[in-house]
N, C-alpha and C. Protein backbone atom coordinates (compact mmCIF):
# COMPACT_ATOMS: atom_id res chain seq x y z
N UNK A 1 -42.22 240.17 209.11
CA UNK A 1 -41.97 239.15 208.10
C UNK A 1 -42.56 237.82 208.60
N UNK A 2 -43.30 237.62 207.93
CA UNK A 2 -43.86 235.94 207.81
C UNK A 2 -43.42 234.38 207.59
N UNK A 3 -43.79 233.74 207.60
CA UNK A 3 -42.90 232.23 207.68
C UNK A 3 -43.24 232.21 205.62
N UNK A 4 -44.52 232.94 205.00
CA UNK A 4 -44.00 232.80 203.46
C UNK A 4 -43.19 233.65 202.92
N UNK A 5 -42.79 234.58 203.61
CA UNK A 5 -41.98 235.61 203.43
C UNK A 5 -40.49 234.80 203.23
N UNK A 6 -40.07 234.09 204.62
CA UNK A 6 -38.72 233.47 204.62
C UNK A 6 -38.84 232.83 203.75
N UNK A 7 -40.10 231.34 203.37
CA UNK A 7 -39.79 230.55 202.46
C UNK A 7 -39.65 230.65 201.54
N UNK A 8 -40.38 231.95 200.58
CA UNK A 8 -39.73 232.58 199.63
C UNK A 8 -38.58 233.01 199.02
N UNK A 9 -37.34 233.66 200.09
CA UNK A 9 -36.58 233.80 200.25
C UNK A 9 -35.49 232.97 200.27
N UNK A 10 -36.09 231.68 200.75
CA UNK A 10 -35.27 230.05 200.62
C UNK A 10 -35.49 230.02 199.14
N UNK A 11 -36.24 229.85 198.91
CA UNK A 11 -36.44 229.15 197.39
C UNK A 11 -35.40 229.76 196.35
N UNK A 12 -35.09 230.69 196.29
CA UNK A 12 -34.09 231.65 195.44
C UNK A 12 -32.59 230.82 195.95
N UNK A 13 -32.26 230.59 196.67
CA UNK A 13 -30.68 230.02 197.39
C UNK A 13 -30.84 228.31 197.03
N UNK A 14 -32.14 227.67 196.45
CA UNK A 14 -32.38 225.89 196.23
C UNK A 14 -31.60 226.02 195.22
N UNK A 15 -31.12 224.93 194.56
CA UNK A 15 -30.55 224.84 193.39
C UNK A 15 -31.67 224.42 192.47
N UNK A 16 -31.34 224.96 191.03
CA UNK A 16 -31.78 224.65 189.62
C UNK A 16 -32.10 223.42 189.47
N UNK A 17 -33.69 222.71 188.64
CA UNK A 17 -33.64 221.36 189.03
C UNK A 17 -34.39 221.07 187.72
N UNK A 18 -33.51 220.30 186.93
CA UNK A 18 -34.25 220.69 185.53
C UNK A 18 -35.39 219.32 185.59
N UNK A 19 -35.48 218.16 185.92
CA UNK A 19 -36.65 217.02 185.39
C UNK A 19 -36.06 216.18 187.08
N UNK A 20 -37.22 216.01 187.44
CA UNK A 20 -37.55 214.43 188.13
C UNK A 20 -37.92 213.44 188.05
N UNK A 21 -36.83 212.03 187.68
CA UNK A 21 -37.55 210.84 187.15
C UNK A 21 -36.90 210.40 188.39
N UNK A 22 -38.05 209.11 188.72
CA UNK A 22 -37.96 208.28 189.83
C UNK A 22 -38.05 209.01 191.05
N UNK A 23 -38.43 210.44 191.16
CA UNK A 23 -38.24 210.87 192.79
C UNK A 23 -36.95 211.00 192.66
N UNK A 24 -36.18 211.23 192.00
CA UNK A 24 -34.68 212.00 192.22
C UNK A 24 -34.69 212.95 190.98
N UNK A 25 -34.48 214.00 191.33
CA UNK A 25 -34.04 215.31 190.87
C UNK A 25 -32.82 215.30 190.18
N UNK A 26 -32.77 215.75 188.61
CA UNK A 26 -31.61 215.31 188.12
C UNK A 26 -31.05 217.03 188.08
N UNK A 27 -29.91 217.52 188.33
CA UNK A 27 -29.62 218.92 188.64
C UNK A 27 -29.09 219.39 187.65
N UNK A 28 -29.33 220.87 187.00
CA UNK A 28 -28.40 220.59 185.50
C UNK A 28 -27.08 220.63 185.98
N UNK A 29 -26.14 220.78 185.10
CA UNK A 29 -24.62 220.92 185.66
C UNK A 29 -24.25 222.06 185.27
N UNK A 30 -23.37 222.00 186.15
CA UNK A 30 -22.44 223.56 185.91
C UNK A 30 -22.06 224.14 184.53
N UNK A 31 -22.45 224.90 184.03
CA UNK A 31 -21.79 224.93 182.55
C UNK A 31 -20.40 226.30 182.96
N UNK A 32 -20.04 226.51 183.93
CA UNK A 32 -19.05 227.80 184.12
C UNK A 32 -18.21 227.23 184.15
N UNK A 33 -17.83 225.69 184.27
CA UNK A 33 -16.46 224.99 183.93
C UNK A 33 -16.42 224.88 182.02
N UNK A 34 -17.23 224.55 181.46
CA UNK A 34 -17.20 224.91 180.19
C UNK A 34 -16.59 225.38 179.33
N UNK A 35 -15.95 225.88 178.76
CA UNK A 35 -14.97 226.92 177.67
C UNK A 35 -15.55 226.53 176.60
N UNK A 36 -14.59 225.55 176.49
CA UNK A 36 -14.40 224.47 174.53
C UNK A 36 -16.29 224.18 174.46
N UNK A 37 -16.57 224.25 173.21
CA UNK A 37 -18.10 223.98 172.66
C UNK A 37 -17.67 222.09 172.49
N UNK A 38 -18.95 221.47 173.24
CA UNK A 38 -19.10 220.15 173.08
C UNK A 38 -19.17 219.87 171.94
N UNK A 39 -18.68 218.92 171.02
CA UNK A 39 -18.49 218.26 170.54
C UNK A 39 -19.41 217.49 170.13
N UNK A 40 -20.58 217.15 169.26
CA UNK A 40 -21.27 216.21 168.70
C UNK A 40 -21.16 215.71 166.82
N UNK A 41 -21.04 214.55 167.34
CA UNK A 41 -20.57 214.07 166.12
C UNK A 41 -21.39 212.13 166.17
N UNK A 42 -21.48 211.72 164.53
CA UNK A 42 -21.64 210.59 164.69
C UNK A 42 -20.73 209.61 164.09
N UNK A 43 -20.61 208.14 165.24
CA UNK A 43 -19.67 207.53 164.82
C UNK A 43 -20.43 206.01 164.42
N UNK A 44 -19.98 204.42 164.21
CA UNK A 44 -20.19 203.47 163.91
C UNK A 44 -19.27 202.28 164.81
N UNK A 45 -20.05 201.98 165.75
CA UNK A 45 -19.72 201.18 166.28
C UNK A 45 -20.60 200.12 165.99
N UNK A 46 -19.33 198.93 165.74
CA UNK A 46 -20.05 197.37 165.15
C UNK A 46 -21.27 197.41 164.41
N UNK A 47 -21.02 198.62 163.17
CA UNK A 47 -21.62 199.14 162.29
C UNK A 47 -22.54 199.52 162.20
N UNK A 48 -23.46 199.90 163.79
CA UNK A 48 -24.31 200.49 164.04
C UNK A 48 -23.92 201.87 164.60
N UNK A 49 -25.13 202.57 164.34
CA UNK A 49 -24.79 204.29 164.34
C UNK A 49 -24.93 204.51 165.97
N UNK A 50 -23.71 205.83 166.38
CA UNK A 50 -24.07 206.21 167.90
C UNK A 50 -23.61 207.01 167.64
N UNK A 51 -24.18 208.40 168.60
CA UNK A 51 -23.62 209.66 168.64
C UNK A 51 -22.72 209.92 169.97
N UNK A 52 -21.92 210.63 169.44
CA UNK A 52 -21.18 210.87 170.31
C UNK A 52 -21.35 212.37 170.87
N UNK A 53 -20.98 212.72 172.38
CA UNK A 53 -20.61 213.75 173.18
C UNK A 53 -19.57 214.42 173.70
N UNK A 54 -18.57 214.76 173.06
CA UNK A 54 -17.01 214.87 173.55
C UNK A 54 -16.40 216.52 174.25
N UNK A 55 -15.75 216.19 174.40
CA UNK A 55 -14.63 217.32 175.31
C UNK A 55 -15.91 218.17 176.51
N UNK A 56 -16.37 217.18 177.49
CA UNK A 56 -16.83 217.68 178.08
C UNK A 56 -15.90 218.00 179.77
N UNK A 57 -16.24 219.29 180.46
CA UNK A 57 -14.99 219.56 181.15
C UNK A 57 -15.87 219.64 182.31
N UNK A 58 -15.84 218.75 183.24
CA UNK A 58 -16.57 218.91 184.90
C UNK A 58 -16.36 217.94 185.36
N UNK A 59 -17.26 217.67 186.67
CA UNK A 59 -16.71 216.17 187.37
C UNK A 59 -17.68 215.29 186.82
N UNK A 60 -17.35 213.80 187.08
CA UNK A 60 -18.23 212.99 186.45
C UNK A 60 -19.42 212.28 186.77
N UNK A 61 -19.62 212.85 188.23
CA UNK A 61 -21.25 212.97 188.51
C UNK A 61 -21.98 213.72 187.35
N UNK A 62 -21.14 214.95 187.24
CA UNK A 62 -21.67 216.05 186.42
C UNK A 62 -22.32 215.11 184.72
N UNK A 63 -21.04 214.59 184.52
CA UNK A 63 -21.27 213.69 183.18
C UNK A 63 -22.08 212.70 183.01
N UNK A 64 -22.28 211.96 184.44
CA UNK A 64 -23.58 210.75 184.23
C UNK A 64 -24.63 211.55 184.35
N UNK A 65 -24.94 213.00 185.17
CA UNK A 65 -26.47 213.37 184.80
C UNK A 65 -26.43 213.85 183.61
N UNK A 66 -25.73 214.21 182.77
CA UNK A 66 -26.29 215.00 181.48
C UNK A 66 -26.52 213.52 181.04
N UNK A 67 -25.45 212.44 180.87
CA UNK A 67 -25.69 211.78 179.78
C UNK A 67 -27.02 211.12 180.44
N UNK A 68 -27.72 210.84 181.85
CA UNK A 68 -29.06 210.09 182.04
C UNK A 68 -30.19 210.90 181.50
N UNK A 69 -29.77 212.39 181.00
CA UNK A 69 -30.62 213.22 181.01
C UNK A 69 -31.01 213.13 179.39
N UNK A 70 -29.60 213.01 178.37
CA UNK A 70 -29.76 212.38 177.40
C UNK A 70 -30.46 211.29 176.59
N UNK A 71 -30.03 210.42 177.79
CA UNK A 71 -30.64 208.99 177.26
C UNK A 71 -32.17 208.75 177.92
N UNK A 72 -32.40 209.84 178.41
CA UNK A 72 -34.25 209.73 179.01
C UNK A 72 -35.05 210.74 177.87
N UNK A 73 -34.37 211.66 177.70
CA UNK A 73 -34.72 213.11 176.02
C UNK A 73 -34.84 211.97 174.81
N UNK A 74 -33.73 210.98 174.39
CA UNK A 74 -33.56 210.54 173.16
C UNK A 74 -34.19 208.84 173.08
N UNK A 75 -34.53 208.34 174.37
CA UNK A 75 -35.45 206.90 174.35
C UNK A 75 -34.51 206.15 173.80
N UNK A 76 -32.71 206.15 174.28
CA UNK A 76 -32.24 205.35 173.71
C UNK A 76 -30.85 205.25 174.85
N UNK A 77 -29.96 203.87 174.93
CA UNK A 77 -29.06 203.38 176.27
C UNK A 77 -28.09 204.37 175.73
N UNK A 78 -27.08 203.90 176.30
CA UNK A 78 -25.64 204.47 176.31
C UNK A 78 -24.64 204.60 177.62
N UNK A 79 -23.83 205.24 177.25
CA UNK A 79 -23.03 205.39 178.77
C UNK A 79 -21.86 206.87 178.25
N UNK A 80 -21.26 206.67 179.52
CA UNK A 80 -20.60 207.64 179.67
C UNK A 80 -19.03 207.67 180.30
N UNK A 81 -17.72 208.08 180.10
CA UNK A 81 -16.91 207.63 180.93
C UNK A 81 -15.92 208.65 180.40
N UNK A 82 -14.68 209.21 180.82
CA UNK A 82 -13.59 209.87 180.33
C UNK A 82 -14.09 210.89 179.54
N UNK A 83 -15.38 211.62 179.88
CA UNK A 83 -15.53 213.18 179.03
C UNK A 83 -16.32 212.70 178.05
N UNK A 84 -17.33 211.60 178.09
CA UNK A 84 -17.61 211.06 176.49
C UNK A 84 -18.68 210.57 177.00
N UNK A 85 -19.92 210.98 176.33
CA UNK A 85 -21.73 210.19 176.58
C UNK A 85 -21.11 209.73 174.95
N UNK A 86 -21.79 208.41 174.96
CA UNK A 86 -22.18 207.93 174.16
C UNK A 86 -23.73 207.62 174.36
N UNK A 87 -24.56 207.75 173.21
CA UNK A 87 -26.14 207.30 172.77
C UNK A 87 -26.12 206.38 171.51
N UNK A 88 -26.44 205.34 171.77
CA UNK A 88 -27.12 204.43 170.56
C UNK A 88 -28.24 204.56 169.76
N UNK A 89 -27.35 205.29 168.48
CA UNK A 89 -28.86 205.38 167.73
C UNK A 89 -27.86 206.84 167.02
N UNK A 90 -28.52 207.28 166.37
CA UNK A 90 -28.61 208.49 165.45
C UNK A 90 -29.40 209.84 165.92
N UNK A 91 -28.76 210.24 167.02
CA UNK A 91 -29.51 211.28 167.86
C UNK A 91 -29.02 212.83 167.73
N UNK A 92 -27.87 213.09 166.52
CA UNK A 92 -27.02 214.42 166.43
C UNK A 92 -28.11 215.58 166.64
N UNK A 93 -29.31 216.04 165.76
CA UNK A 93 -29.58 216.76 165.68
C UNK A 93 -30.58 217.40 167.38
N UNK A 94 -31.25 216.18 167.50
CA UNK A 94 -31.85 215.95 169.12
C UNK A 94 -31.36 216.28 169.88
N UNK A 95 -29.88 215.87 170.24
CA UNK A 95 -28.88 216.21 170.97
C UNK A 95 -28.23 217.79 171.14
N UNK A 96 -27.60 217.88 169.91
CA UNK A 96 -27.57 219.47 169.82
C UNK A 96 -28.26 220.23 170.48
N UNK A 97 -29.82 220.24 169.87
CA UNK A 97 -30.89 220.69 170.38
C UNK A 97 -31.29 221.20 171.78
N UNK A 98 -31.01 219.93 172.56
CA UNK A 98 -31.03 220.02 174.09
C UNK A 98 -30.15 220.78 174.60
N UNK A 99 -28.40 220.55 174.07
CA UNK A 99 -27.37 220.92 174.56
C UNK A 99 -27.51 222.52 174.45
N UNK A 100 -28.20 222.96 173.30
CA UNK A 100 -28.00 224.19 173.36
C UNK A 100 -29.23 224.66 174.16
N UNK A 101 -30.60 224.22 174.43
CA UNK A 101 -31.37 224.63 175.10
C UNK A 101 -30.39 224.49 176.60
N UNK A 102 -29.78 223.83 177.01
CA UNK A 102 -29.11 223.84 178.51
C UNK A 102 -28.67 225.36 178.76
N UNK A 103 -27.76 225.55 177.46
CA UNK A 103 -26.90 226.68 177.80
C UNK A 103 -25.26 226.36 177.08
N UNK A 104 -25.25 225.35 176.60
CA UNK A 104 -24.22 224.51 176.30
C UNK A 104 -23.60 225.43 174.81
N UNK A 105 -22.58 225.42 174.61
CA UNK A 105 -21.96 225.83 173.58
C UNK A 105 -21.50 224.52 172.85
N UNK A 106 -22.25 224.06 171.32
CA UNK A 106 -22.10 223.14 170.61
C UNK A 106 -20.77 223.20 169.51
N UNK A 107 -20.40 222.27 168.70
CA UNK A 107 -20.18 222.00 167.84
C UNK A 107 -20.21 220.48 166.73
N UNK A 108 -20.96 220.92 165.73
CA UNK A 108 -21.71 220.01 165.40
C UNK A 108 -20.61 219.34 164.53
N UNK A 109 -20.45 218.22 164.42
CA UNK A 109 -19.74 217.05 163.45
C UNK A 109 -20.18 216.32 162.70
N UNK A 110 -20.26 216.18 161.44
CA UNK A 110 -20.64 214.69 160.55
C UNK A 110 -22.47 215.48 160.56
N UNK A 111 -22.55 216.53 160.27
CA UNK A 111 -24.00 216.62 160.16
C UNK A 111 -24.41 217.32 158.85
N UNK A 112 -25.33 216.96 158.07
CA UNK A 112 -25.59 217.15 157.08
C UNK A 112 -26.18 218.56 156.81
């Protein structure tokens, strides 16, 4: 066995690494804590439109990379805190989209 033999062998045990912005590797998150289907829905804050991300179940490292991962997919701010990305702007269907390309089990709210 060879030194590409082992490194091969490494590469299978690296973790999953879905996009690199800035030279940091954003990792997807665990979806095996998961159960309940996320939650997307849109709401009106100070009568501008934002979508929301709810009943999400992991730690909240876990929650600032999806939602940076969000707000780099949808070209729009937001934040995140207590199980909840918020995005500014009107992003339901975009959102979905991704969530279910992750692996994510959705449920869609307020969508036409």
């Amino acid at each position: 066995m060879d030194w590409r033999d082992k490194l091969n062998g490494l590469k299978s045990e690296l973790p999953q690494v879905e996009e690199v912005t800035d030279n940091k590797p954003i990792a997807k998150p665990a979806k095996k804590r998961q159960i309940e289907p996320l939650r997307v829905e849109l709401d009106k804050r100070n009568g501008k439109p934002a979508t929301l991300v709810t009943d999400f179940m992991g730690k909240d490292d876990e929650l600032k990379d999806l939602a940076k991962l969000l707000k780099i997919k949808c070209g729009a701010g937001g934040s995140s805190r207590n199980g909840e990305i918020l995005i500014q702007g009107d992003f339901r269907v975009k959102i979905a989209d991704i969530l279910l390309e992750m692996g994510f089990k959705v449920k869609k709210i307020n969508f036409k």
